[in-house]
PDB file of N, CA and C in Angstrom:
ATOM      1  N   UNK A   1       0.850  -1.169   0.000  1.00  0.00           N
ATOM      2  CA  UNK A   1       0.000   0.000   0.000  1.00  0.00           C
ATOM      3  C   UNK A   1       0.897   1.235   0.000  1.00  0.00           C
ATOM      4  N   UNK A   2       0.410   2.424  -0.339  1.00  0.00           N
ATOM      5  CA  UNK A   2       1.332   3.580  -0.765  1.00  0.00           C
ATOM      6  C   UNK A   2      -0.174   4.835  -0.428  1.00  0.00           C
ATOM      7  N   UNK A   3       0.459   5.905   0.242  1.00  0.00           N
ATOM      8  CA  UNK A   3      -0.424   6.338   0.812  1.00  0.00           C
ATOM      9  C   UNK A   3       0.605   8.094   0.112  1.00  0.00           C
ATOM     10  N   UNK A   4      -0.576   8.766  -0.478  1.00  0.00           N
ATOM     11  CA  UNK A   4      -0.409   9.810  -1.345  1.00  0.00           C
ATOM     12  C   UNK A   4      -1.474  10.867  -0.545  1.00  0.00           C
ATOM     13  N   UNK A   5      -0.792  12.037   0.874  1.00  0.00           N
ATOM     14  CA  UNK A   5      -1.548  12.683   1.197  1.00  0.00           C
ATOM     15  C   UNK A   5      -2.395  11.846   2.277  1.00  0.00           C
ATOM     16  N   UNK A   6      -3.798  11.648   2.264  1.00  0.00           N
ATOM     17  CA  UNK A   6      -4.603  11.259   2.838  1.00  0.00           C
ATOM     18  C   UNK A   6      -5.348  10.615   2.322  1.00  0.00           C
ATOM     19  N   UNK A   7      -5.365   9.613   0.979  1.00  0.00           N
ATOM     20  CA  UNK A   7      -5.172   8.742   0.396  1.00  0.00           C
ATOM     21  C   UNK A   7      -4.750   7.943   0.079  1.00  0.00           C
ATOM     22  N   UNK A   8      -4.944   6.561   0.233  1.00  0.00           N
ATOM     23  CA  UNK A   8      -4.374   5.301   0.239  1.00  0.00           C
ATOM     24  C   UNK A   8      -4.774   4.118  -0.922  1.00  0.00           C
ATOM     25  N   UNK A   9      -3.888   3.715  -1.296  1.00  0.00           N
ATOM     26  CA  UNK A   9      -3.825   2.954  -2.584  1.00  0.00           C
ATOM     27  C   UNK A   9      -3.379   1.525  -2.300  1.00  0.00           C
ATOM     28  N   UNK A  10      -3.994   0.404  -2.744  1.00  0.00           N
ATOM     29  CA  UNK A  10      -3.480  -1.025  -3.222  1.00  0.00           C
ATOM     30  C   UNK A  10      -2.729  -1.369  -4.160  1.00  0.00           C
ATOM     31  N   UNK A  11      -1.715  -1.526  -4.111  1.00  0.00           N
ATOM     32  CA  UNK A  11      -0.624  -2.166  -5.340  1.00  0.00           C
ATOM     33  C   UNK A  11      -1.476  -3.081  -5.656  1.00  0.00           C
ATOM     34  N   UNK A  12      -1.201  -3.209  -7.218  1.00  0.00           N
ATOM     35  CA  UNK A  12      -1.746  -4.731  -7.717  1.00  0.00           C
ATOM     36  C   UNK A  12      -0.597  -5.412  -8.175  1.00  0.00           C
ATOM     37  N   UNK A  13       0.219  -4.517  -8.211  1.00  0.00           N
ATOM     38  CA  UNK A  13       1.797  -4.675  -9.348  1.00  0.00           C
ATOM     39  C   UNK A  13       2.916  -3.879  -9.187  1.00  0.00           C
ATOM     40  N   UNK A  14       3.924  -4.370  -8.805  1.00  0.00           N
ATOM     41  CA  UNK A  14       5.699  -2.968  -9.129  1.00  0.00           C
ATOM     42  C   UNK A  14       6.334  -3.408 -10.420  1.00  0.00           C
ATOM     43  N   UNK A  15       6.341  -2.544 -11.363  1.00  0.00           N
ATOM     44  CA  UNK A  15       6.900  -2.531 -12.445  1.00  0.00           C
ATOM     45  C   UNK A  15       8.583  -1.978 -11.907  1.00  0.00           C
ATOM     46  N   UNK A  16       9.773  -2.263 -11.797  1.00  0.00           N
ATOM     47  CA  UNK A  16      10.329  -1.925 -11.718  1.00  0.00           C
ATOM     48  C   UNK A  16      11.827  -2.387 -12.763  1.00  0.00           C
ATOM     49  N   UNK A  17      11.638  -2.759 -13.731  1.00  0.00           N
ATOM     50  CA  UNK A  17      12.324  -3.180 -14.839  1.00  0.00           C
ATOM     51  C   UNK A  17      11.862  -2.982 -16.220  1.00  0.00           C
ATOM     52  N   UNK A  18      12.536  -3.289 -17.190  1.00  0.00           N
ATOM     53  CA  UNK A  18      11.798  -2.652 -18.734  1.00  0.00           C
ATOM     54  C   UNK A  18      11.286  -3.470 -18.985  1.00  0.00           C
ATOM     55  N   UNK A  19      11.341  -4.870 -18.402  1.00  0.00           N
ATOM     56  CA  UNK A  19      10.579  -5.917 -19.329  1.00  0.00           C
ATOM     57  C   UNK A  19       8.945  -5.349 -18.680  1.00  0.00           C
ATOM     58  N   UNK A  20       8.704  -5.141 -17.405  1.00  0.00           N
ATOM     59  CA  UNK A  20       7.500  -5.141 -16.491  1.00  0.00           C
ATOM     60  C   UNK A  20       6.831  -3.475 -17.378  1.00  0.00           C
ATOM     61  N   UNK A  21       7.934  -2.270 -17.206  1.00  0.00           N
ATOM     62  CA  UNK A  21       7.465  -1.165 -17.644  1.00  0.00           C
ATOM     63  C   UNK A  21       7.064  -0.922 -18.888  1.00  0.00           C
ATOM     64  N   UNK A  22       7.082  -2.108 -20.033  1.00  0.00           N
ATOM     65  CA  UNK A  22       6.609  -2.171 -21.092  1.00  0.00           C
ATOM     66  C   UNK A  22       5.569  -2.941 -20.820  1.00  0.00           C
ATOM     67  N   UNK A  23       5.215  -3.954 -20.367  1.00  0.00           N
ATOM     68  CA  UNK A  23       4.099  -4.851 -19.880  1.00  0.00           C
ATOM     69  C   UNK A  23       3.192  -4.088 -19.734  1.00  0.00           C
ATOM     70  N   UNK A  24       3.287  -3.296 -18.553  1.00  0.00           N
ATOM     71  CA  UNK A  24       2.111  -2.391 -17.753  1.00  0.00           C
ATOM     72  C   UNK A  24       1.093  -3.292 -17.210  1.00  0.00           C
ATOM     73  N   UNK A  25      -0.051  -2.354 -17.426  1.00  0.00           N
ATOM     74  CA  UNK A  25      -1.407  -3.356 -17.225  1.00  0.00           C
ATOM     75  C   UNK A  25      -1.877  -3.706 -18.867  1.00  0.00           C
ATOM     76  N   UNK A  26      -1.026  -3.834 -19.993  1.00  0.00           N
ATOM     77  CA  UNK A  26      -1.818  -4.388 -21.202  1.00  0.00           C
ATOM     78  C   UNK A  26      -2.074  -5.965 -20.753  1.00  0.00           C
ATOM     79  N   UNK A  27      -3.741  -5.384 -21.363  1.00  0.00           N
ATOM     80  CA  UNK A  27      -3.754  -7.647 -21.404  1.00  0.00           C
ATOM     81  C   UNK A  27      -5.089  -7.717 -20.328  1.00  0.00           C
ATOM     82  N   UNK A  28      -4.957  -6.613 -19.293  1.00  0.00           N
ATOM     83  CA  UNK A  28      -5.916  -6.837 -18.383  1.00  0.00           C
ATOM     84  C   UNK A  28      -7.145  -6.164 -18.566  1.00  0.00           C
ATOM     85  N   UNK A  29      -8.149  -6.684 -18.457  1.00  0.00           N
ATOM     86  CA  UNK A  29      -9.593  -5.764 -18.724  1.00  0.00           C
ATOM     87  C   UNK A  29     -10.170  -4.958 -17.765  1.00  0.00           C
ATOM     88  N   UNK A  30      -9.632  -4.946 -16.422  1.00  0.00           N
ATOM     89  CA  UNK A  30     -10.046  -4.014 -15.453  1.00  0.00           C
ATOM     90  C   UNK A  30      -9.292  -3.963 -14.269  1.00  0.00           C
ATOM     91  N   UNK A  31      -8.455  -3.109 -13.055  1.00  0.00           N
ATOM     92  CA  UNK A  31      -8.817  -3.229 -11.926  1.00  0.00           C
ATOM     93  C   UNK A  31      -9.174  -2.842 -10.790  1.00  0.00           C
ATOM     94  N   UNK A  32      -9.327  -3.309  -9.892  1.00  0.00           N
ATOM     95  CA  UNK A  32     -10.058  -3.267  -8.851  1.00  0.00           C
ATOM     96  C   UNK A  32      -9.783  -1.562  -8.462  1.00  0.00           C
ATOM     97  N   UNK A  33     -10.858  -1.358  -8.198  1.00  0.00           N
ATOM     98  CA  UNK A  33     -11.176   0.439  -7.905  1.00  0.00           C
ATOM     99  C   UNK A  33     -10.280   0.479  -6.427  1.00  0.00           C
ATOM    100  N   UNK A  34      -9.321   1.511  -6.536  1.00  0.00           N
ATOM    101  CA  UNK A  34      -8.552   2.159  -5.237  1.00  0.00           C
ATOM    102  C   UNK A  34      -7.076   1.150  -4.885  1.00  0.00           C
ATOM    103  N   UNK A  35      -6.939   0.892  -6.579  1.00  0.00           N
ATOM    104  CA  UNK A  35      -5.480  -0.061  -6.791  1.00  0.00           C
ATOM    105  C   UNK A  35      -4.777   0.706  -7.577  1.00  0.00           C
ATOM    106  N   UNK A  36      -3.951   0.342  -7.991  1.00  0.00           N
ATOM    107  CA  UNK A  36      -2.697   0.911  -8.886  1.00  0.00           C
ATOM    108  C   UNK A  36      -1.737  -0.035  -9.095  1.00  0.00           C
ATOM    109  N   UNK A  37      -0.638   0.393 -10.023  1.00  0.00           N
ATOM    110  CA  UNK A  37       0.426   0.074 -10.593  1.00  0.00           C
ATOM    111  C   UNK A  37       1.686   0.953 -10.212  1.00  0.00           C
ATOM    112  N   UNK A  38       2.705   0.295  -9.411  1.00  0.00           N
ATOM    113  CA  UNK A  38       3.481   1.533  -8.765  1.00  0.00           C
ATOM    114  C   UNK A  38       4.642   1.480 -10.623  1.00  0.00           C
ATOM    115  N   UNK A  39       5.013   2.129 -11.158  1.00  0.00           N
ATOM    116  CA  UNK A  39       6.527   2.067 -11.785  1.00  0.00           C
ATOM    117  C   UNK A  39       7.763   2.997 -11.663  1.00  0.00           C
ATOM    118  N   UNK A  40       8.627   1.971 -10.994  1.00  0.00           N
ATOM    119  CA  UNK A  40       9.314   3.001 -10.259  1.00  0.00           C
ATOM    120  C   UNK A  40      10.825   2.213 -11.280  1.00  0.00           C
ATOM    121  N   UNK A  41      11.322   3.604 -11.199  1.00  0.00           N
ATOM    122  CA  UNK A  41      12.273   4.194 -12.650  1.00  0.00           C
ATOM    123  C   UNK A  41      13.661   4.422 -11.117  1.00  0.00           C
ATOM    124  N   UNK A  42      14.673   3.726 -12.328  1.00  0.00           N
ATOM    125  CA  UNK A  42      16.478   3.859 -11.082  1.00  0.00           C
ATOM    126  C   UNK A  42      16.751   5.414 -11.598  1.00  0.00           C
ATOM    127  N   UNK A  43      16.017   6.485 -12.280  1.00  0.00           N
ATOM    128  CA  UNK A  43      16.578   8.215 -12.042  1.00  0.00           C
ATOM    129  C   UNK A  43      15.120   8.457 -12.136  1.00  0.00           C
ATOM    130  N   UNK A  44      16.014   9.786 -11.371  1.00  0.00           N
ATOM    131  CA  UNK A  44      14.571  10.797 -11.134  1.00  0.00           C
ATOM    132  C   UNK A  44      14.590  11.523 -11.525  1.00  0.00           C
ATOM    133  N   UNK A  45      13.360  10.702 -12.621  1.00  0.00           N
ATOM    134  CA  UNK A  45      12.887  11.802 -14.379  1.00  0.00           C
ATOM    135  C   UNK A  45      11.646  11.069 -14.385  1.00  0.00           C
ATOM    136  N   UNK A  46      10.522  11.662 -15.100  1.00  0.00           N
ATOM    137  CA  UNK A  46       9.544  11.192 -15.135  1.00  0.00           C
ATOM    138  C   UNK A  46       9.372  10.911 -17.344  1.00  0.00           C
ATOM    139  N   UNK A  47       9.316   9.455 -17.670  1.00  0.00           N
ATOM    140  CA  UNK A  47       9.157   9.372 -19.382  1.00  0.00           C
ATOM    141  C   UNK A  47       8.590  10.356 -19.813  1.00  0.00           C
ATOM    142  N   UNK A  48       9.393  10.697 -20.857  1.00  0.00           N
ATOM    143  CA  UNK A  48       8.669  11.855 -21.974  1.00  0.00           C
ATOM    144  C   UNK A  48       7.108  11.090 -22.316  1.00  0.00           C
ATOM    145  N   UNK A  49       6.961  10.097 -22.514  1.00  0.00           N
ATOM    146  CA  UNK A  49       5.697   9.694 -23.141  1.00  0.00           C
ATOM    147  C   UNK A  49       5.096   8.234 -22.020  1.00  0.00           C
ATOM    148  N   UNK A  50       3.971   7.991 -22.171  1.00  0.00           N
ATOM    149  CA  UNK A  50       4.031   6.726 -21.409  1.00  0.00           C
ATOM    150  C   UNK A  50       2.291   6.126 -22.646  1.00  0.00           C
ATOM    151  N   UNK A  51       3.010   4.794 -22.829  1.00  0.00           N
ATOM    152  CA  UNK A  51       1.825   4.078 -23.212  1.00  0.00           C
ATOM    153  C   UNK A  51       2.121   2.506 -23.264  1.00  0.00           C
ATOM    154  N   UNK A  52       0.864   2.026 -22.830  1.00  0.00           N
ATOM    155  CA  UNK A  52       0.408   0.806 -22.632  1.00  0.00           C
ATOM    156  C   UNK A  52       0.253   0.144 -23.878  1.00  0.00           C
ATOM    157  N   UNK A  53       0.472  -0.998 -25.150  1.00  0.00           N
ATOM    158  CA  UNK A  53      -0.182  -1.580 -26.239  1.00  0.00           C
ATOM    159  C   UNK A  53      -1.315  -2.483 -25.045  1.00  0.00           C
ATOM    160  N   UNK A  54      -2.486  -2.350 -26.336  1.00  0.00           N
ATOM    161  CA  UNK A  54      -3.706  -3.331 -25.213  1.00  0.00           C
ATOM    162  C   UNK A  54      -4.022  -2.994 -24.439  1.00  0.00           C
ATOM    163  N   UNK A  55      -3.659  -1.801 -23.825  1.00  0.00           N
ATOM    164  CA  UNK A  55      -4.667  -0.996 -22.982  1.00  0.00           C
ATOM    165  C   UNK A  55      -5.958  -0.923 -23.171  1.00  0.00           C
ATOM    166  N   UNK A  56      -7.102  -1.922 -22.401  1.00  0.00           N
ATOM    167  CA  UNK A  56      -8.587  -2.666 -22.509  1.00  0.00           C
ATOM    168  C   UNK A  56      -9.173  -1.204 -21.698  1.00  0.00           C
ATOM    169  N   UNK A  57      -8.946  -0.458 -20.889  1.00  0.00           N
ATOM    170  CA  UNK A  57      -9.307   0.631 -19.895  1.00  0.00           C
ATOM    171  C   UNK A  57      -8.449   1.761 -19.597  1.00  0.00           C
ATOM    172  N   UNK A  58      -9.418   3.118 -19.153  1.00  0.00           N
ATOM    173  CA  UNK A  58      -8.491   4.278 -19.372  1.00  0.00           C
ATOM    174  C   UNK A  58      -7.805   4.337 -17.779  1.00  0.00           C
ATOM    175  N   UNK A  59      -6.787   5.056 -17.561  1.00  0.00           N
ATOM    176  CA  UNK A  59      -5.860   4.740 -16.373  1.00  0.00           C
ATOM    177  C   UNK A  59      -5.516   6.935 -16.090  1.00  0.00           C
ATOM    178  N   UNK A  60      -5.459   6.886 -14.823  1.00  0.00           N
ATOM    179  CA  UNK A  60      -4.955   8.023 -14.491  1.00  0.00           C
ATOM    180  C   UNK A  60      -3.280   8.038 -14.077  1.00  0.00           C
ATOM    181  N   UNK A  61      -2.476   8.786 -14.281  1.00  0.00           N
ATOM    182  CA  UNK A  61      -1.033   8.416 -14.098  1.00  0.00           C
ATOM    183  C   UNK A  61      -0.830   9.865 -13.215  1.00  0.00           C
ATOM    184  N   UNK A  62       0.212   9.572 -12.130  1.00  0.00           N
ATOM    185  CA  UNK A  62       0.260  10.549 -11.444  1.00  0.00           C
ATOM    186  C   UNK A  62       1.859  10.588 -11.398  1.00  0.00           C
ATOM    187  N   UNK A  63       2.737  11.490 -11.504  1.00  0.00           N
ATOM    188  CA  UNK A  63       4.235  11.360 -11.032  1.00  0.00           C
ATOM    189  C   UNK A  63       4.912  11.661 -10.219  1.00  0.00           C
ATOM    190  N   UNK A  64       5.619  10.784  -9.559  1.00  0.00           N
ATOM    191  CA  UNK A  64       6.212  11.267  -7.941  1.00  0.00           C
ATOM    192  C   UNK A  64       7.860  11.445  -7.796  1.00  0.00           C
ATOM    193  N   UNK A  65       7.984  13.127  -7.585  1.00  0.00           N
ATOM    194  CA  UNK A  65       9.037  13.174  -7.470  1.00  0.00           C
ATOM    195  C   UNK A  65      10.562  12.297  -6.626  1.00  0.00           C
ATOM    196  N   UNK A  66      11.749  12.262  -6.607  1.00  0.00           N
ATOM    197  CA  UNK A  66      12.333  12.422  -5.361  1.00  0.00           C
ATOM    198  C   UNK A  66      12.517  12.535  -4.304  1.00  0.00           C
ATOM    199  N   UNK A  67      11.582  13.870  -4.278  1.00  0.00           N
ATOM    200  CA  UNK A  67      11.577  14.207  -2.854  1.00  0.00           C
ATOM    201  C   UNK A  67       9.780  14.036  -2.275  1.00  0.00           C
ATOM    202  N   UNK A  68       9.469  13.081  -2.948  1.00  0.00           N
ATOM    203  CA  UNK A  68       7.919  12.760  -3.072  1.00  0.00           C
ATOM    204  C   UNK A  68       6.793  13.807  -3.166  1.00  0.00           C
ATOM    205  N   UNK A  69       7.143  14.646  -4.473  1.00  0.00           N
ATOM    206  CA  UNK A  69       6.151  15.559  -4.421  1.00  0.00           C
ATOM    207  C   UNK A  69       5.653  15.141  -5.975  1.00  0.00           C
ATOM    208  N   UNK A  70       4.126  15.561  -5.684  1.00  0.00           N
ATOM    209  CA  UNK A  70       3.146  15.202  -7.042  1.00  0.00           C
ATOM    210  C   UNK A  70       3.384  16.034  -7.738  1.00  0.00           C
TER     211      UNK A  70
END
């Protein structure tokens, strides 16, 4: 769990490699409301672009600094 503010989130998944950060959630048709996908990147930069192939559902992406600011 990862708690953003006064909000709290369920991992479903840590992407933390390219094979996983290309994966994403393609493939899956839904999940569970008040979950997420953490992908956490070895520098702190946030991708010029980010996309899923097979993305079945639309996704909100949020980016967290360094020093953990949104």
């Amino acid at each position: 769990m990862i708690q953003l503010g006064n909000k709290k989130f369920n991992l479903i998944e840590v992407a933390d490699e390219p094979t996983s950060w290309a994966r994403g959630l393609s493939g899956k048709t839904s999940i569970p409301s008040g979950t997420g996908m953490l992908f956490s990147y070895h520098a702190p930069y946030p991708p010029q672009s980010f996309w899923m192939r097979g993305m079945l559902f639309s996704i909100d992406i949020i980016f967290i600094g360094p020093d953990n600011t949104v």
